[in-house]
Structures are given as C-alpha cells and as structure tokens.
N, C-alpha and C. Protein backbone atom coordinates (compact mmCIF):
# COMPACT_ATOMS: atom_id res chain seq x y z
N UNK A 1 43.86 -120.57 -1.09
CA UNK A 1 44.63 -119.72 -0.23
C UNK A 1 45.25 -118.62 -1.06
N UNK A 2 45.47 -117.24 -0.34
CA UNK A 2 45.85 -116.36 -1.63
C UNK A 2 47.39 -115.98 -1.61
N UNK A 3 47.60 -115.37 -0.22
CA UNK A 3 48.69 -114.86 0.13
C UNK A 3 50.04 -116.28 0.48
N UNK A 4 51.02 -115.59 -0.04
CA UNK A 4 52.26 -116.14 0.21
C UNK A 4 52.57 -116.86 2.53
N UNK A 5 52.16 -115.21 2.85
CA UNK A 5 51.81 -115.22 4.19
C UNK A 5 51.19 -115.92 4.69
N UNK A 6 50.04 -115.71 4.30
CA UNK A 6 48.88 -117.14 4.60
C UNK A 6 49.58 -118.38 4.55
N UNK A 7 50.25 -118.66 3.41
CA UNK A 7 50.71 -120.17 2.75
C UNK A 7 51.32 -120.40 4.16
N UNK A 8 52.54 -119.53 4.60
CA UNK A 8 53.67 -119.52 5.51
C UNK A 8 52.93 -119.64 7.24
N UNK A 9 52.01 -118.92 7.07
CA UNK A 9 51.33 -119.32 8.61
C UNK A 9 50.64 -120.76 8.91
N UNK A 10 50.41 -120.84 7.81
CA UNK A 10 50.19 -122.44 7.89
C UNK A 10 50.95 -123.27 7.58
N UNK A 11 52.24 -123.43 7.20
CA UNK A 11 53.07 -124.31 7.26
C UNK A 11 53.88 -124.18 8.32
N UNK A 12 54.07 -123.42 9.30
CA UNK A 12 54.43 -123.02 10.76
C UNK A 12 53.69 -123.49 11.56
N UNK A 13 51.99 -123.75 11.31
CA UNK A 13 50.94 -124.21 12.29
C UNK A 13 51.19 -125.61 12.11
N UNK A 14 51.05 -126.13 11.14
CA UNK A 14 51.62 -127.78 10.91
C UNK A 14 52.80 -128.11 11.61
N UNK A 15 53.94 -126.86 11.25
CA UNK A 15 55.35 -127.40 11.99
C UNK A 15 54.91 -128.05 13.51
N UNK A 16 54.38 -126.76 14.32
CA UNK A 16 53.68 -126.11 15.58
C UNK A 16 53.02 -127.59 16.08
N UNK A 17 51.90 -128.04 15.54
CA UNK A 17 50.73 -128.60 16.01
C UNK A 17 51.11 -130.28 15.29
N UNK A 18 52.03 -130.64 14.85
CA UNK A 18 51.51 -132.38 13.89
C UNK A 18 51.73 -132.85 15.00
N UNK A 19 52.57 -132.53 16.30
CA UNK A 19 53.04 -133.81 17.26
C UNK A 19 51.62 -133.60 17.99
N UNK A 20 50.75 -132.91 18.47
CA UNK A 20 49.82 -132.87 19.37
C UNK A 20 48.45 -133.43 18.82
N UNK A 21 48.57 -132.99 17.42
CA UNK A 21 47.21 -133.50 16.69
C UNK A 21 47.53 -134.47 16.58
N UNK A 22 48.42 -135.18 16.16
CA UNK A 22 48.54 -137.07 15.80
C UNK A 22 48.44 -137.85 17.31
N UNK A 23 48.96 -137.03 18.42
CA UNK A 23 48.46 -137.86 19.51
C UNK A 23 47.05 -137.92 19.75
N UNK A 24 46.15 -136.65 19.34
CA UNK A 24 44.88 -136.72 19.34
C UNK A 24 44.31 -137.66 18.55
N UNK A 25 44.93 -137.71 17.20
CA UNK A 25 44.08 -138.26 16.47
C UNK A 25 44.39 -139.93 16.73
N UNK A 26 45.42 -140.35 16.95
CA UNK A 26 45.55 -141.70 18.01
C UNK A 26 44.81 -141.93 18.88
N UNK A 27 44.90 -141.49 19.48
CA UNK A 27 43.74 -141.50 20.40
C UNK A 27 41.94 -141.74 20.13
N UNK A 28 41.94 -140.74 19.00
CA UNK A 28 40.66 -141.02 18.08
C UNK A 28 40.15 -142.42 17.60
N UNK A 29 41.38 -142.32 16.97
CA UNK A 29 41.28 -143.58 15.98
C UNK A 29 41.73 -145.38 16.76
N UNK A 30 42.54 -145.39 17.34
CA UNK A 30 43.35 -146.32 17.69
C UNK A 30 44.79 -146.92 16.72
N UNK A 31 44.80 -146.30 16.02
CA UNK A 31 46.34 -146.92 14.85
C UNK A 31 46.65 -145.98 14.54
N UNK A 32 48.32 -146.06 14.76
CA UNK A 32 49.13 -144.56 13.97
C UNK A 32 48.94 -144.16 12.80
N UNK A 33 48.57 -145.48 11.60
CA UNK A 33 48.93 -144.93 10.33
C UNK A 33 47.08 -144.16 9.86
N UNK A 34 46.49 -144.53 11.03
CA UNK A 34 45.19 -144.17 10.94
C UNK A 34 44.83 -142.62 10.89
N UNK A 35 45.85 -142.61 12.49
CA UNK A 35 45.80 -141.09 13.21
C UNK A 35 46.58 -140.64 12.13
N UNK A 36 47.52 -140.49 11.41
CA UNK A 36 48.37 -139.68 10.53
C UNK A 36 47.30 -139.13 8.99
N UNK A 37 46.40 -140.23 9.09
CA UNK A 37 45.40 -139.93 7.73
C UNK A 37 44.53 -139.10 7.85
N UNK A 38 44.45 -139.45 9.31
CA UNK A 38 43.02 -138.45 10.06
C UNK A 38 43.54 -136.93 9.55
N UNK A 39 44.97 -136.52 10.67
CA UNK A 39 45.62 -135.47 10.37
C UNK A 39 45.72 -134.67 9.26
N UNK A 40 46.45 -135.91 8.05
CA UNK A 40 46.84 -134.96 7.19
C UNK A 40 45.10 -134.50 6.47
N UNK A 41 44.36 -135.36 6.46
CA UNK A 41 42.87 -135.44 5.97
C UNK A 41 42.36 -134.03 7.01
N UNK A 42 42.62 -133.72 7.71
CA UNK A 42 41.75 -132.62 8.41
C UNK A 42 42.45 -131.64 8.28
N UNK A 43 44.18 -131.35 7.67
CA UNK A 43 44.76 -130.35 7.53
C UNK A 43 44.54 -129.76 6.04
N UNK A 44 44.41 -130.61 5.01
CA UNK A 44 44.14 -130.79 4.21
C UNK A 44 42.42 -129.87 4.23
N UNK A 45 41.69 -130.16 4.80
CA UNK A 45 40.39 -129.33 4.90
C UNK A 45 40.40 -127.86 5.29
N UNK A 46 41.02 -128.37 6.35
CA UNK A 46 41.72 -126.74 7.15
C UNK A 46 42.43 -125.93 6.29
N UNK A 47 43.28 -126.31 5.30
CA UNK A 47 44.20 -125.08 4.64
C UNK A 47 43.01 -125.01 3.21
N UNK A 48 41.96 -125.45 3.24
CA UNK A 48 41.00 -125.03 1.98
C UNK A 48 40.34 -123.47 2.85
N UNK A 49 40.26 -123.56 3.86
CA UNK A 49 39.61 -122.05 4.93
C UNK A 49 40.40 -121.53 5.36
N UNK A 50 41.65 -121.90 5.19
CA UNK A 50 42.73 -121.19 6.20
C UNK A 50 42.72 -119.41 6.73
N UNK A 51 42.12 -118.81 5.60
CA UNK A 51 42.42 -117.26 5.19
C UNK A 51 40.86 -117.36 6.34
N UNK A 52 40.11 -118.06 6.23
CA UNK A 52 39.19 -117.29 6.87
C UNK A 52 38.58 -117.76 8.61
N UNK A 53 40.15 -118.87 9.01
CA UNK A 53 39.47 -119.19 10.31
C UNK A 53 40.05 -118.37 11.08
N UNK A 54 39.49 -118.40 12.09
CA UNK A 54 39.75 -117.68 13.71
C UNK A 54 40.73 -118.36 14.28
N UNK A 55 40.04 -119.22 14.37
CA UNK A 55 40.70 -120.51 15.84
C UNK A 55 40.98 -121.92 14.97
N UNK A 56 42.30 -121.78 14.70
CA UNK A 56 42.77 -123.02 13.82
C UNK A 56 42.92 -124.19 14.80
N UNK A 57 43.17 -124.31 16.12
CA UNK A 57 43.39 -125.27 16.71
C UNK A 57 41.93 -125.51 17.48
N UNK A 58 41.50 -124.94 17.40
CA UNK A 58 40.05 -125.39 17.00
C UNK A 58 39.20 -126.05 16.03
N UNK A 59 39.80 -125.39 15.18
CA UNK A 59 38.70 -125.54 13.64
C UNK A 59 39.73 -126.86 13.18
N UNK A 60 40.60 -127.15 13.69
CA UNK A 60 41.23 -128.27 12.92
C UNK A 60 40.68 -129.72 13.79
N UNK A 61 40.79 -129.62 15.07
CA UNK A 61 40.49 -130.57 16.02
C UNK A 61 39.40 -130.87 16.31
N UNK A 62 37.71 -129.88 15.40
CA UNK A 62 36.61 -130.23 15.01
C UNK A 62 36.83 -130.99 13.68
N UNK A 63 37.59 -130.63 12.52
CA UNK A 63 37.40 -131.43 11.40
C UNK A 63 37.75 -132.70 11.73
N UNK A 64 38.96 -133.11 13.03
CA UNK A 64 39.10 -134.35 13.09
C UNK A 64 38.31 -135.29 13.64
N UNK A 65 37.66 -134.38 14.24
CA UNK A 65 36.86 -135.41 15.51
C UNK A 65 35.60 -135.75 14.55
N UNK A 66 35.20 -134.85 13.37
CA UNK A 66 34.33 -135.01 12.25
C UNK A 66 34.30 -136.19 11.32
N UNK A 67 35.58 -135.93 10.95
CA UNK A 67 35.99 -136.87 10.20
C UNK A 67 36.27 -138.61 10.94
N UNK A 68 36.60 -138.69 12.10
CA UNK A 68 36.68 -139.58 12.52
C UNK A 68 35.31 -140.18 12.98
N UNK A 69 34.94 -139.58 13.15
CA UNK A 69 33.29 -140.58 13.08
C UNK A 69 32.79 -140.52 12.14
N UNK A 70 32.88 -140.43 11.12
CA UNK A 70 32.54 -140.49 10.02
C UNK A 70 33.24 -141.56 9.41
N UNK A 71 34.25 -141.53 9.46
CA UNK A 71 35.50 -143.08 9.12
C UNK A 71 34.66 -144.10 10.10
N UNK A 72 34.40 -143.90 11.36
CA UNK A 72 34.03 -144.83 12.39
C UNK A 72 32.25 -145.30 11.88
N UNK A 73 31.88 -144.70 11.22
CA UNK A 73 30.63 -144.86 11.05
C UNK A 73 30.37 -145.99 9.71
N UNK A 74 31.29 -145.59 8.78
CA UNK A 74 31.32 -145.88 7.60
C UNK A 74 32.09 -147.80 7.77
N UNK A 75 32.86 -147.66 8.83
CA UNK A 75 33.32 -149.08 8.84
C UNK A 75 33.42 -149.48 10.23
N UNK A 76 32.38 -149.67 10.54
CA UNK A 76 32.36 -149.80 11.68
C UNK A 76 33.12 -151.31 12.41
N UNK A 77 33.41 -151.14 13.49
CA UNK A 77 34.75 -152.07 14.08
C UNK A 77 34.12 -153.45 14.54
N UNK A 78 34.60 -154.43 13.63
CA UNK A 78 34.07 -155.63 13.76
C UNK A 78 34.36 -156.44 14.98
N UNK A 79 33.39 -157.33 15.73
CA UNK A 79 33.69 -157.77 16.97
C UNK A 79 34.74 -158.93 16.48
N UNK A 80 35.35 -159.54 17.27
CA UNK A 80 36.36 -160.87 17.50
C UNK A 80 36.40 -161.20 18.65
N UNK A 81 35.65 -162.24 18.70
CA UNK A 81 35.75 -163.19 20.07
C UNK A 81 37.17 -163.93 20.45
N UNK A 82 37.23 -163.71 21.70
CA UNK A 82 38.34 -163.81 22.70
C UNK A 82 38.59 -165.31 22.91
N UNK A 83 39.50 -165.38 22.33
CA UNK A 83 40.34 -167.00 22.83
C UNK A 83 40.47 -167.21 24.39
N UNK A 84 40.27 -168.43 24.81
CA UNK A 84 40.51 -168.74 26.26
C UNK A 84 41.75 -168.26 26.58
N UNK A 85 42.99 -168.24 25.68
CA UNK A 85 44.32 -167.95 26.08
C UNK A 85 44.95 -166.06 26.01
N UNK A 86 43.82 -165.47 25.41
CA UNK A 86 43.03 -163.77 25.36
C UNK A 86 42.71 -162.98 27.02
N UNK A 87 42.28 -164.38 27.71
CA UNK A 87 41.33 -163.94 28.87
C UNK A 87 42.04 -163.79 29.89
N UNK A 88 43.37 -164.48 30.07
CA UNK A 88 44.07 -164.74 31.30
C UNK A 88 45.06 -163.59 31.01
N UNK A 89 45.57 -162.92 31.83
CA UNK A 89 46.26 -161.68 32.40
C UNK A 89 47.87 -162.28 32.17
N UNK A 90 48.37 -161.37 31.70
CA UNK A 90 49.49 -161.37 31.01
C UNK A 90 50.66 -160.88 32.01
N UNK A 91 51.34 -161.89 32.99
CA UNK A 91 52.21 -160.94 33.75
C UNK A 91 53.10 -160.22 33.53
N UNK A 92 53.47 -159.08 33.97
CA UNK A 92 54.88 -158.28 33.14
C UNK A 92 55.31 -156.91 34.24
N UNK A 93 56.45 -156.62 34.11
CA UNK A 93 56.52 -155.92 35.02
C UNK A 93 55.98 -154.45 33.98
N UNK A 94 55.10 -154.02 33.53
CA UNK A 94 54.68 -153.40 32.86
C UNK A 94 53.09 -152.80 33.09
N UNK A 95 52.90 -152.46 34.10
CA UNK A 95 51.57 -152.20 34.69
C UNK A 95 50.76 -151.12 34.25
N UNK A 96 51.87 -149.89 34.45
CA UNK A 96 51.02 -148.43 33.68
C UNK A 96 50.97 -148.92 32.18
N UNK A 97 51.66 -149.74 31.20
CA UNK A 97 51.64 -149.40 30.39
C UNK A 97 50.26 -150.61 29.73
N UNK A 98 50.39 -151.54 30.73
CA UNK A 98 49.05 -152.69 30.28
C UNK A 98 47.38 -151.90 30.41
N UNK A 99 48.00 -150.98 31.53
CA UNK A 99 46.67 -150.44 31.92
C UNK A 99 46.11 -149.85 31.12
N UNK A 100 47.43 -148.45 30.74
CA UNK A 100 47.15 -147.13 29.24
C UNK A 100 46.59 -148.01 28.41
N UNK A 101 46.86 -149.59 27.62
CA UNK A 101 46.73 -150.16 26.87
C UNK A 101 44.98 -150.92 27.06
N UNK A 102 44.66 -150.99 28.23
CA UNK A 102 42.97 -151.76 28.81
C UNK A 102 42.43 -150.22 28.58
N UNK A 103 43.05 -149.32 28.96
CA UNK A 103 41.89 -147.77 28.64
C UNK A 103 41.86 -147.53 27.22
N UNK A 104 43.19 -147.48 26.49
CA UNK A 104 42.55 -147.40 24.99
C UNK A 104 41.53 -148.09 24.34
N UNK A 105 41.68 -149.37 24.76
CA UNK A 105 40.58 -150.23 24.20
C UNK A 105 39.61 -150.07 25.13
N UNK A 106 39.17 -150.15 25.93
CA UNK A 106 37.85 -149.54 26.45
C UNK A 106 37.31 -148.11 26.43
N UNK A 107 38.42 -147.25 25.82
CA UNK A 107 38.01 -145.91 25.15
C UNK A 107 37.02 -146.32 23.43
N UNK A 108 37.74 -147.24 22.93
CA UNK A 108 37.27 -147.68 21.34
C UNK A 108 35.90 -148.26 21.44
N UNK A 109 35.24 -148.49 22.41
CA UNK A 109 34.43 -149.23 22.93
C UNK A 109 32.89 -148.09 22.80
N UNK A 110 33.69 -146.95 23.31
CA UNK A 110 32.32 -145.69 23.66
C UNK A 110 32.24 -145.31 21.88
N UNK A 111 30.90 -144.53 22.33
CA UNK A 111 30.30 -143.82 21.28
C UNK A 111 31.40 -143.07 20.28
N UNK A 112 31.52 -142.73 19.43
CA UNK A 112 32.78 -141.39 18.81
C UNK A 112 32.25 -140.15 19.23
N UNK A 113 31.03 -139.34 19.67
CA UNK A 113 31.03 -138.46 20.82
C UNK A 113 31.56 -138.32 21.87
N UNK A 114 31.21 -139.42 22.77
CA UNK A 114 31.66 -139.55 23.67
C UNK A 114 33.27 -139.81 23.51
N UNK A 115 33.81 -140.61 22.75
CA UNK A 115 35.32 -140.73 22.95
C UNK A 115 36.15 -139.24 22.89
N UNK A 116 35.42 -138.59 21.56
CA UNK A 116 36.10 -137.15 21.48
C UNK A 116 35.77 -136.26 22.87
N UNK A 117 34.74 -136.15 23.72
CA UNK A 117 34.80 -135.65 24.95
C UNK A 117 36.33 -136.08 25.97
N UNK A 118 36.00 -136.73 25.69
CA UNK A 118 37.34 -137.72 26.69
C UNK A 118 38.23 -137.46 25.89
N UNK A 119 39.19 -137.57 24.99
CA UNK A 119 39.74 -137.31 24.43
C UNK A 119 40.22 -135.94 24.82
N UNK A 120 39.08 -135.21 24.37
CA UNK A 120 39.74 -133.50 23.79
C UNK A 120 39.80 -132.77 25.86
N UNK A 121 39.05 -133.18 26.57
CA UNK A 121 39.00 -133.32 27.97
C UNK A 121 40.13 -133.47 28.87
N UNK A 122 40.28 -135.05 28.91
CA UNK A 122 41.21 -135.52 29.87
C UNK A 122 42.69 -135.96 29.40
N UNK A 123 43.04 -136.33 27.48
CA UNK A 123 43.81 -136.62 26.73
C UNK A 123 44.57 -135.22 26.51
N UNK A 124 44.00 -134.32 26.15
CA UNK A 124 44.48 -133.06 25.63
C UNK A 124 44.24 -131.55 26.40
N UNK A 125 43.38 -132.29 27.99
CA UNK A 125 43.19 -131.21 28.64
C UNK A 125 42.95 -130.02 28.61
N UNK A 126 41.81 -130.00 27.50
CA UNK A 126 41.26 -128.86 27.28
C UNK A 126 40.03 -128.63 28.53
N UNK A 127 40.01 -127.39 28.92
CA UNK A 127 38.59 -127.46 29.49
C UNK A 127 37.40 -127.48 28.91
N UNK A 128 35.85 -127.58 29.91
CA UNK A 128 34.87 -127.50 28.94
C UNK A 128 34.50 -126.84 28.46
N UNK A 129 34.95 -125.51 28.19
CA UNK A 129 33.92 -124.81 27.46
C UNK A 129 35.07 -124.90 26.19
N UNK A 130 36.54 -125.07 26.28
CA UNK A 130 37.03 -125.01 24.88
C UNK A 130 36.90 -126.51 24.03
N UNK A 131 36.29 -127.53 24.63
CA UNK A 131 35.89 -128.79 24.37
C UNK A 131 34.39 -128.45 23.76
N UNK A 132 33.50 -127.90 24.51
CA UNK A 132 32.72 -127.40 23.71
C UNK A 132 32.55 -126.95 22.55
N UNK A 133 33.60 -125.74 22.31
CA UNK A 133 34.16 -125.27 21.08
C UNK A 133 34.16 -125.45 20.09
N UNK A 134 34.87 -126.87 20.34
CA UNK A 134 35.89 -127.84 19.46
C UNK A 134 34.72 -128.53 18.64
N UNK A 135 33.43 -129.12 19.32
CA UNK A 135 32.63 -130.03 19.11
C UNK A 135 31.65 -129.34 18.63
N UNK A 136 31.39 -127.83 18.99
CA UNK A 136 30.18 -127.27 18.33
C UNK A 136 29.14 -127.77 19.32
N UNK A 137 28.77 -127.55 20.60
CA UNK A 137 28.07 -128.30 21.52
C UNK A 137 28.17 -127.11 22.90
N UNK A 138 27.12 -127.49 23.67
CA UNK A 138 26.96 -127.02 24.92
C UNK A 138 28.18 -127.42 25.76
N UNK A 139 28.63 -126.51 26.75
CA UNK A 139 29.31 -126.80 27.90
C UNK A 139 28.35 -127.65 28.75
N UNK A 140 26.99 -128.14 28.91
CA UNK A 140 26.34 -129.01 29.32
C UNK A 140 26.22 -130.67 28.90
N UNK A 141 26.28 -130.17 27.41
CA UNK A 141 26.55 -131.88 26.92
C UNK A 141 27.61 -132.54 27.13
N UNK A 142 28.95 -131.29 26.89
CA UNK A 142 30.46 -131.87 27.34
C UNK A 142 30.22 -132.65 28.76
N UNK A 143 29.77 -131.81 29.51
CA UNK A 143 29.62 -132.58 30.95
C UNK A 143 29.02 -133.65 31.07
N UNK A 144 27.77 -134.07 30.59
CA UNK A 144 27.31 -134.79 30.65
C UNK A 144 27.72 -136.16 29.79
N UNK A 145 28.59 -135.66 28.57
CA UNK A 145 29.20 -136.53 27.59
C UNK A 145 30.15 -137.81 28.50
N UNK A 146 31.36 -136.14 29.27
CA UNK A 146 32.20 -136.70 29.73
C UNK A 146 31.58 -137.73 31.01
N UNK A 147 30.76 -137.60 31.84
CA UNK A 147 30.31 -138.32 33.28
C UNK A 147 29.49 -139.65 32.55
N UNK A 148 29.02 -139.46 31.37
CA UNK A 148 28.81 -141.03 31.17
C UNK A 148 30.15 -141.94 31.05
N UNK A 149 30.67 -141.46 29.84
CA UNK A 149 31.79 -141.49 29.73
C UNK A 149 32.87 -142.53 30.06
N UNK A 150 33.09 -141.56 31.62
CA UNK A 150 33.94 -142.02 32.73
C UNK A 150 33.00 -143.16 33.55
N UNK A 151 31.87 -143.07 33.25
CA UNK A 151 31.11 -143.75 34.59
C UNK A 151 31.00 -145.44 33.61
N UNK A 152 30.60 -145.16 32.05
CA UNK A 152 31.38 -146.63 31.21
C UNK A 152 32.44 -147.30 31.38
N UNK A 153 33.50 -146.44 31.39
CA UNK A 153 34.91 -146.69 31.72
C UNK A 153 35.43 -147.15 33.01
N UNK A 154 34.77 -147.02 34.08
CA UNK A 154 34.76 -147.30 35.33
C UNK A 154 34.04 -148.97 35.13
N UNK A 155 33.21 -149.28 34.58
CA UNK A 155 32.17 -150.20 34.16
C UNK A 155 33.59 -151.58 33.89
N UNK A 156 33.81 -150.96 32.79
CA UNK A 156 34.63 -151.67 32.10
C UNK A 156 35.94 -152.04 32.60
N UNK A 157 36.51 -151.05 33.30
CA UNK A 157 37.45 -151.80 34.35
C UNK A 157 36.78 -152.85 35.33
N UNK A 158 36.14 -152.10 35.77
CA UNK A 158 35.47 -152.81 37.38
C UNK A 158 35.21 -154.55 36.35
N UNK A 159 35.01 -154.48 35.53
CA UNK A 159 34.76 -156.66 34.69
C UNK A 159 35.62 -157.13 34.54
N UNK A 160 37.15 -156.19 34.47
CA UNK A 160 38.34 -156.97 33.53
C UNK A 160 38.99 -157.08 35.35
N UNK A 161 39.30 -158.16 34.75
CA UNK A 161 40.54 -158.61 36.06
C UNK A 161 41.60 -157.83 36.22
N UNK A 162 42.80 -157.82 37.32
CA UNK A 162 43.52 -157.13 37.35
C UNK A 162 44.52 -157.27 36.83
N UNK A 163 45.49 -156.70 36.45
CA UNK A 163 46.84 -157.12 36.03
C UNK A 163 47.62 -157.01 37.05
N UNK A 164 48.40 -158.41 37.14
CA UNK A 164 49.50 -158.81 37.90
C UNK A 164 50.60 -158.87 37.94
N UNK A 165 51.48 -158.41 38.70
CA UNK A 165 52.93 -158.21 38.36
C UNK A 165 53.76 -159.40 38.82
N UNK A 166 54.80 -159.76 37.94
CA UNK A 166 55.43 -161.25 38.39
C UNK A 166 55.71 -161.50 39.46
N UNK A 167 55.49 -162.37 39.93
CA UNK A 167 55.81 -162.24 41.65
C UNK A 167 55.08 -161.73 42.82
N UNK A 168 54.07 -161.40 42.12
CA UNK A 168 52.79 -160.69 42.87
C UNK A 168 51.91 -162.06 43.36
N UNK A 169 51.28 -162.04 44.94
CA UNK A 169 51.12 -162.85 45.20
C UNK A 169 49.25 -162.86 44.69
N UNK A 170 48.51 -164.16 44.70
CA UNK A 170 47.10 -164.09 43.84
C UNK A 170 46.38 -164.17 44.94
C-alpha cells in the first residue's frame, strides 16, 4: 500500500464493514472464532490490492466466500451420528431461535456455492446481479444456485420434526 490515505481509507472500511462481514462470515463458516479468521484472513488479502480495487465490499466478500471453501474443502466436516436423546425435540419457549438454529445447520449441510448464494442473497440481501458480482458468476447461476438451494432447505425441514413449545398440545 503506498499512500498514508490509502492506509486511512482502509482502516475506516474495517471500522465501517467488521460488524457485517463477521455476520457473513458466520454464517459462512458456522463458529465465531472461525468467522473472525475468515475476516481478518480476507482483509488481510484485501489491503495487499487495496490501491487498486473498485468495489471493496465486493472484492472483500469474494475473498471470503473464496477462502471459505477452501477452509471447507481442505477439512472437510466430519459426520457424528445422533444419539437417541439428539432426536427428540427440545421444548422451550424459544421457537424463532431453535428454528434460526435447524436453518444454520441445514445451511452447513449445502454445497459452499450454494451456501454463499444464500448467504450473500437472503442473509445479506444483496440482489442478484450484486451476488453475482461477489461470486464472479452469472446472474443465471445465482438463480439457479439459490432455487436449489431453497428447494434442499425446504427438504430438510419438511424430515425434521417440529419444535414444540411447552404446553403445546402433540
């Protein structure tokens, strides 16, 4: 990096962007101290080009989604079979948050393409063509990324039982 300025626009973009990228990259990854490695690991790439990108919230939220399948590839997520006492539904008055918690893990489940569609999509509400962008990809594949996607995720609810709230009758 050359300029003082430069240095300063990017330590303003970090100020700017760590709370939005670490939710992304949570999302990516599934563990905070994961998503924080992702981050600083893709900011870290990003301020080696800084002087010469366009679209930093772009070019940063491709290195992550890069880098994270690439972490995802390299160690890939070992299965663990489910205890009988795993299977039965956990009552609580806590419903949105059991649910957010059945979509993350059935987000970890899809491809790392596909998760970053969904992700950069419906998580971070980008549209498709700036999801496109992001991924280096057609506004056609996004679509098609995302409708498998959702149509897995639909899959995967529709097997898991429901969650029940205490007092809820069976």
């Amino acid at each position: 990096m050359g300029s003082g300025e430069d240095d300063e626009r990017f330590r303003l973009f970090v100020r700017a962007q760590w709370g939005p990228l670490t939710r992304t990259a949570y999302l990516l990854t599934g563990d905070r101290g994961t998503a924080e490695d992702l981050v600083q690991s893709a900011l870290e790439k990003t301020h080696r080009r800084w002087a010469r990108i366009e679209s930093p919230e772009v070019y940063v939220r491709r290195v992550m989604v890069n880098t994270a399948t690439s972490w995802w590839r390299r160690r890939r997520p070992v299965e663990v079979p489910l205890l009988a006492t795993d299977t039965a539904p956990t009552p609580d008055d806590y419903l949105r948050v059991e649910q957010r918690q059945q979509l993350l893990v059935a987000l970890r489940q899809l491809p790392p393409r596909t998760q970053a569609v969904l992700v950069l999509r419906y998580f971070e509400d980008l549209s498709e063509a700036d999801t496109a962008r992001v991924l280096g990809c057609s506004v056609g594949s996004v679509k098609s990324q995302a409708s498998r996607g959702l149509a897995r995720l639909r899959v995967d609810f529709a097997e898991q039982p429901p969650v029940r709230l205490q007092g809820e009758p069976t």
